[in-house]
C-alpha atoms as a PDB file:
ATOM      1  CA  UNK A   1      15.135  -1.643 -74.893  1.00  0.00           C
ATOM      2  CA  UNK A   2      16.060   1.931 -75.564  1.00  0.00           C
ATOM      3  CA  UNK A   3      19.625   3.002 -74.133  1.00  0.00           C
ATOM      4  CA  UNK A   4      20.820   6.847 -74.123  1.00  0.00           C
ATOM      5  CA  UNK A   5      24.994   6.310 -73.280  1.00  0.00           C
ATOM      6  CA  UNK A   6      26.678   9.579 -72.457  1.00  0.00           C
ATOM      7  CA  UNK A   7      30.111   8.936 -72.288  1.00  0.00           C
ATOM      8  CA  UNK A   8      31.320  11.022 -68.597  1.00  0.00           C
ATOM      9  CA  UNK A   9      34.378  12.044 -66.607  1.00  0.00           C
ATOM     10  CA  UNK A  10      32.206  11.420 -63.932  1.00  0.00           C
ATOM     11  CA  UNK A  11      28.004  10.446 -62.895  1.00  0.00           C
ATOM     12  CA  UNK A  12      26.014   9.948 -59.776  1.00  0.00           C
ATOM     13  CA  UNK A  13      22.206   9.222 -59.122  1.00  0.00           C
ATOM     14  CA  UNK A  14      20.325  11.010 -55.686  1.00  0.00           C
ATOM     15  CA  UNK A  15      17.128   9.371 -54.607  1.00  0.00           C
ATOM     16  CA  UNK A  16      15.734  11.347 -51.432  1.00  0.00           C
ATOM     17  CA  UNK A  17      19.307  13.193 -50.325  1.00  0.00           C
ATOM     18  CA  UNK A  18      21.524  10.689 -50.543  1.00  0.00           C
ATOM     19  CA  UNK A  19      23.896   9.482 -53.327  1.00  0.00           C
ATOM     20  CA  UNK A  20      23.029   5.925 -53.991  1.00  0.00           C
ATOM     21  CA  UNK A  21      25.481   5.623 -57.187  1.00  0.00           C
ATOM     22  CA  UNK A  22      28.326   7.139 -58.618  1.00  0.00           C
ATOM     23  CA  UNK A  23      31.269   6.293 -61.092  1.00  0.00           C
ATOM     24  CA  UNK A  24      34.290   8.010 -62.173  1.00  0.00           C
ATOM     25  CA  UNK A  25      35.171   7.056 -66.649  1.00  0.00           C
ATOM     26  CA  UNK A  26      32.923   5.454 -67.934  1.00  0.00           C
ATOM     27  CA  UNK A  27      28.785   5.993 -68.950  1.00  0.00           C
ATOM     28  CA  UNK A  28      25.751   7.394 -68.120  1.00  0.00           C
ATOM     29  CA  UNK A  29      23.159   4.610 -69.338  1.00  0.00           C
ATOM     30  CA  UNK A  30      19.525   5.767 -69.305  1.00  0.00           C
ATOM     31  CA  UNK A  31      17.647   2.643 -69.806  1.00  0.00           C
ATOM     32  CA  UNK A  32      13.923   2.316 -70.966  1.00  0.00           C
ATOM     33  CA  UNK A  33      11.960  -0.902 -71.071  1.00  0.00           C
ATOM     34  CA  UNK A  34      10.043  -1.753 -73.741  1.00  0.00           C
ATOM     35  CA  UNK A  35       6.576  -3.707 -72.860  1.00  0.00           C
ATOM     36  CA  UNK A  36       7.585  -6.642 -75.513  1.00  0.00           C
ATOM     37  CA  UNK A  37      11.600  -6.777 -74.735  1.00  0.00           C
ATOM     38  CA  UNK A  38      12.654 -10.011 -73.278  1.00  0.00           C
ATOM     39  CA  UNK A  39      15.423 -11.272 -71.009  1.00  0.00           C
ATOM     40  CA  UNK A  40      17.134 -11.666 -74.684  1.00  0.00           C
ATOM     41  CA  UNK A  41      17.223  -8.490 -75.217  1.00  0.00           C
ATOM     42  CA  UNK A  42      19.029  -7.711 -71.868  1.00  0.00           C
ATOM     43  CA  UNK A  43      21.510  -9.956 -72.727  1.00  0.00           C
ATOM     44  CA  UNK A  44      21.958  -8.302 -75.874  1.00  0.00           C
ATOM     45  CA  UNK A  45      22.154  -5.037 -75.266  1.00  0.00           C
ATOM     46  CA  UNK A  46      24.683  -5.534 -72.030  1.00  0.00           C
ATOM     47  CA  UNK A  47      26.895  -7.238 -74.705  1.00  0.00           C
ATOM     48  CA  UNK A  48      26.589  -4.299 -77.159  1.00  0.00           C
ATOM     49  CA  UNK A  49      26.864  -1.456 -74.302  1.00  0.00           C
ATOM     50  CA  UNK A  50      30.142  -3.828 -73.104  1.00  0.00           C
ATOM     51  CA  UNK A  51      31.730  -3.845 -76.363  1.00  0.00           C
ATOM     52  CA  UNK A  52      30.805  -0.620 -78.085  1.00  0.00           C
ATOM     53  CA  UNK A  53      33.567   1.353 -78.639  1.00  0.00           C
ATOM     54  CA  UNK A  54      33.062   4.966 -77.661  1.00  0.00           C
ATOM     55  CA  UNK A  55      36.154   6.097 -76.137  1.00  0.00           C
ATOM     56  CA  UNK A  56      39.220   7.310 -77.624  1.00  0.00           C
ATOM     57  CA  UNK A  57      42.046   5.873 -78.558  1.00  0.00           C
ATOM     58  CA  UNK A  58      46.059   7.365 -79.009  1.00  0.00           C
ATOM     59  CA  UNK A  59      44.953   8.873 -82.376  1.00  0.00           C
ATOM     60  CA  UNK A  60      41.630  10.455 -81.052  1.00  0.00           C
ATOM     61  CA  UNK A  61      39.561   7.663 -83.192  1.00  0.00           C
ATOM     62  CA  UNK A  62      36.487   6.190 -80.703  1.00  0.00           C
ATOM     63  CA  UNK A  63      38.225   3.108 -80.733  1.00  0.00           C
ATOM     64  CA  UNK A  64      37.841   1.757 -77.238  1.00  0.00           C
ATOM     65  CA  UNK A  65      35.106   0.125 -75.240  1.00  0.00           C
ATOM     66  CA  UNK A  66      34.294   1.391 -71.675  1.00  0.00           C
ATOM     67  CA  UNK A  67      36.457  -2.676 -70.801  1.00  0.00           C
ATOM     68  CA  UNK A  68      39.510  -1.367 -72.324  1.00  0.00           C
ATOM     69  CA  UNK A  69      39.617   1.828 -70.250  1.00  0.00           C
ATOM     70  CA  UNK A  70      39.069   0.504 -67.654  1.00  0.00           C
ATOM     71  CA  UNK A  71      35.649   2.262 -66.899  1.00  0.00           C
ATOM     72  CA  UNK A  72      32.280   1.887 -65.324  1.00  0.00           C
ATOM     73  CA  UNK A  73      28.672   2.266 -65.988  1.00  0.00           C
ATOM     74  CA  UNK A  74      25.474   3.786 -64.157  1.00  0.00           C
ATOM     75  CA  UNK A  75      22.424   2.520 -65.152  1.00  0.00           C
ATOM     76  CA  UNK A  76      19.346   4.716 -64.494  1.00  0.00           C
ATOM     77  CA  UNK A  77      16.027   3.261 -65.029  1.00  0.00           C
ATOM     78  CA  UNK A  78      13.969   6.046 -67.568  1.00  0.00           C
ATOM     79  CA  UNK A  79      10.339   4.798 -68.487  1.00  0.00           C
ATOM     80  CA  UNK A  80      10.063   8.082 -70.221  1.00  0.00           C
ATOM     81  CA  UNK A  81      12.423   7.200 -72.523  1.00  0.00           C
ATOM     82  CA  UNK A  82       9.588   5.221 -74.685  1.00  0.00           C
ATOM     83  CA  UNK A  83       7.491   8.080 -74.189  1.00  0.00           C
ATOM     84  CA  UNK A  84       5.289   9.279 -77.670  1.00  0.00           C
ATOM     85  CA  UNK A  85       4.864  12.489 -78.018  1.00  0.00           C
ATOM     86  CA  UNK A  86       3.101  11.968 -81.432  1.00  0.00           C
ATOM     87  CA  UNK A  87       0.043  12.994 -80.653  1.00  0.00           C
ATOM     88  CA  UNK A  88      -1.769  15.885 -78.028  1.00  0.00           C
ATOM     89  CA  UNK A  89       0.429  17.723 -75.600  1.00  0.00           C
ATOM     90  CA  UNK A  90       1.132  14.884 -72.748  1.00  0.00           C
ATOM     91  CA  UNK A  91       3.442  11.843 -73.392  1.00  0.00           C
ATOM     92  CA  UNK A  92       2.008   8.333 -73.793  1.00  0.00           C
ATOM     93  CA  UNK A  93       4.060   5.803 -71.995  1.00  0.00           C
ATOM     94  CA  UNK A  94       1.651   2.764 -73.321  1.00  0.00           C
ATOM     95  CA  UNK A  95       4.755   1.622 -74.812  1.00  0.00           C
ATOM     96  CA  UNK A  96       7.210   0.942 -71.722  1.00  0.00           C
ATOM     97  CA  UNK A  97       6.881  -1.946 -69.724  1.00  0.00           C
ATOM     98  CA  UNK A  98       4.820  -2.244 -66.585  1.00  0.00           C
ATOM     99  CA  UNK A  99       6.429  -1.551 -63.309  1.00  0.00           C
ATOM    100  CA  UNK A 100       7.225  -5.190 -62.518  1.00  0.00           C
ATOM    101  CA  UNK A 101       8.507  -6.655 -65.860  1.00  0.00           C
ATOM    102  CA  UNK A 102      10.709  -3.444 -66.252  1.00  0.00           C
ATOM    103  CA  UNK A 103      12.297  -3.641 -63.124  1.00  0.00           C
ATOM    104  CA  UNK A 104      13.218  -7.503 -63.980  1.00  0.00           C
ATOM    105  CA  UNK A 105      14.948  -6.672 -67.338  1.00  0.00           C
ATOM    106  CA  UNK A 106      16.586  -3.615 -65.572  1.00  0.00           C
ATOM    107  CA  UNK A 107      17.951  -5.788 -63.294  1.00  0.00           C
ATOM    108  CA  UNK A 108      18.728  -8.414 -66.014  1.00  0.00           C
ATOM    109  CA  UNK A 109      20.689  -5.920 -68.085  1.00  0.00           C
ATOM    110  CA  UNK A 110      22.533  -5.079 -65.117  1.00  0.00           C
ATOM    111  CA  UNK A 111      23.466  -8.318 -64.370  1.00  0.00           C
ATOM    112  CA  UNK A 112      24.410  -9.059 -68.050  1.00  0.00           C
ATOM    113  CA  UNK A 113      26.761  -6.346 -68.065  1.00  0.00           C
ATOM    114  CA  UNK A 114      28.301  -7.479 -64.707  1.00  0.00           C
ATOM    115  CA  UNK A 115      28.592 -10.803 -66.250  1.00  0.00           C
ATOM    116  CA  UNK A 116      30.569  -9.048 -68.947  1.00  0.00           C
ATOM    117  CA  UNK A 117      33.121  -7.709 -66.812  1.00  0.00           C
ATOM    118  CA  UNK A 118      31.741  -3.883 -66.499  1.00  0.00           C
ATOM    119  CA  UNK A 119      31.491  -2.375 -63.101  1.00  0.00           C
ATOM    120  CA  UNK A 120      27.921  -1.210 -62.724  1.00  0.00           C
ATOM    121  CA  UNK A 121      26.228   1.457 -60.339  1.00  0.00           C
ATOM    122  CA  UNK A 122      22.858   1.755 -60.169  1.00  0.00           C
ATOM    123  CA  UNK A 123      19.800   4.178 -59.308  1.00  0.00           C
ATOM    124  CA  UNK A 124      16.988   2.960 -57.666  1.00  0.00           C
ATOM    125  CA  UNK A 125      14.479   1.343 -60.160  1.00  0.00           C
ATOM    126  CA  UNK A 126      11.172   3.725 -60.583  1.00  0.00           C
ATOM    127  CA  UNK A 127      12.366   5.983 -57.816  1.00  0.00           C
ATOM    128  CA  UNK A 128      12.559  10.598 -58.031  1.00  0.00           C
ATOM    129  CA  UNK A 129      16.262  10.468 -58.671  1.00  0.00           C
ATOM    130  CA  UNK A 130      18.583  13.387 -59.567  1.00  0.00           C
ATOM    131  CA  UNK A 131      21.341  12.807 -61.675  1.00  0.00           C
ATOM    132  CA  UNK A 132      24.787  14.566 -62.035  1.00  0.00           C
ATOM    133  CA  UNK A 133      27.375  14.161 -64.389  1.00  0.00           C
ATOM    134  CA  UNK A 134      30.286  16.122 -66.463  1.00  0.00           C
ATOM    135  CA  UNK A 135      29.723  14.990 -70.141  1.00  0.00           C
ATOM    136  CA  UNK A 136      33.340  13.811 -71.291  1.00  0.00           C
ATOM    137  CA  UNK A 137      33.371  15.144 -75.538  1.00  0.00           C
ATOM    138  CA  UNK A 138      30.206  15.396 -75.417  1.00  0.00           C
ATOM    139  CA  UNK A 139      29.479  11.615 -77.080  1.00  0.00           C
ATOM    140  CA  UNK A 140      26.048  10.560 -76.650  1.00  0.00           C
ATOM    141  CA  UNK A 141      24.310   7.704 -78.288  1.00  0.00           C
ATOM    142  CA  UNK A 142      21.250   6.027 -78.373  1.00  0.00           C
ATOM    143  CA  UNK A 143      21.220   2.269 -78.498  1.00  0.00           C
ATOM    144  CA  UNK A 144      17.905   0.126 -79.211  1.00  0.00           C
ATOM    145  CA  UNK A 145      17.762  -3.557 -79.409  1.00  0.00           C
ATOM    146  CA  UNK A 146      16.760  -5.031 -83.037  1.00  0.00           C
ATOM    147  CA  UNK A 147      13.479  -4.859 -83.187  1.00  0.00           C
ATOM    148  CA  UNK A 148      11.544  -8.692 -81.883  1.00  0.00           C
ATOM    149  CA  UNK A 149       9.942 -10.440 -84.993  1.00  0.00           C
ATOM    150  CA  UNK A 150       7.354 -12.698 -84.886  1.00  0.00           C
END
């Protein structure tokens, strides 16, 4: 799995006119599914995304996880995100999972972070959505899980 976290003041997702998520603190996830990630990797990565500490703390150090201020998270499904661009002039998406098993671990991840005490918004899996946010620094990251080894 292949998470871009923008840490916001505020995010919301639009699928056909109408605001179907929005937070106030928190993060922006964009979440791509990989075709070999597992319900493992869900787990994982809500526990890393949880715990990550990306926020400041009283001496301006990113100290504090998106629990200890007492923020949320929107999760926005992003196939494109595993996207290679490598070769030609158009993206190959061979890599991200099919329809079906991404919208599992999506769903999975969101759960997982749920489970982990984070208040979670979502788009609408594989939907045309807009998204709107105010960056808060700017801090963005990109989280992947470790790559699965036979």
């Amino acid at each position: 799995m292949r998470a871009v976290v923008q840490r916001v003041r505020w995010a919301e997702v639009e699928v056909d006119g109408r605001v179907v998520g929005r937070i106030e603190q928190g993060a922006l996830v964009l979440l791509g599914v990989h075709q070999s990630d597992t319900e493992a990797d869900a787990r994982w990565l809500a526990q890393k995304l949880a715990h990550l500490r990306f926020f400041e703390d009283e001496q301006g150090k990113l100290n504090l996880s998106v629990l200890e201020v007492g923020g949320a998270m929107l999760v926005v499904s992003n196939f494109t995100l595993y996207g290679d661009c490598r070769k030609g002039r158009r993206p190959s998406f061979a890599e991200s999972a099919p329809y079906e098993r991404g919208e599992t671990l999506y769903c999975q991840l969101c759960d997982a972070l749920r489970t982990e005490g984070v208040p979670v918004h979502t788009g609408v899996y594989g939907a045309s959505m807009q998204v709107r946010l105010q960056n808060d620094g700017p801090v963005t990251l990109i989280v992947e899980t470790p790559c699965n080894e036979s």
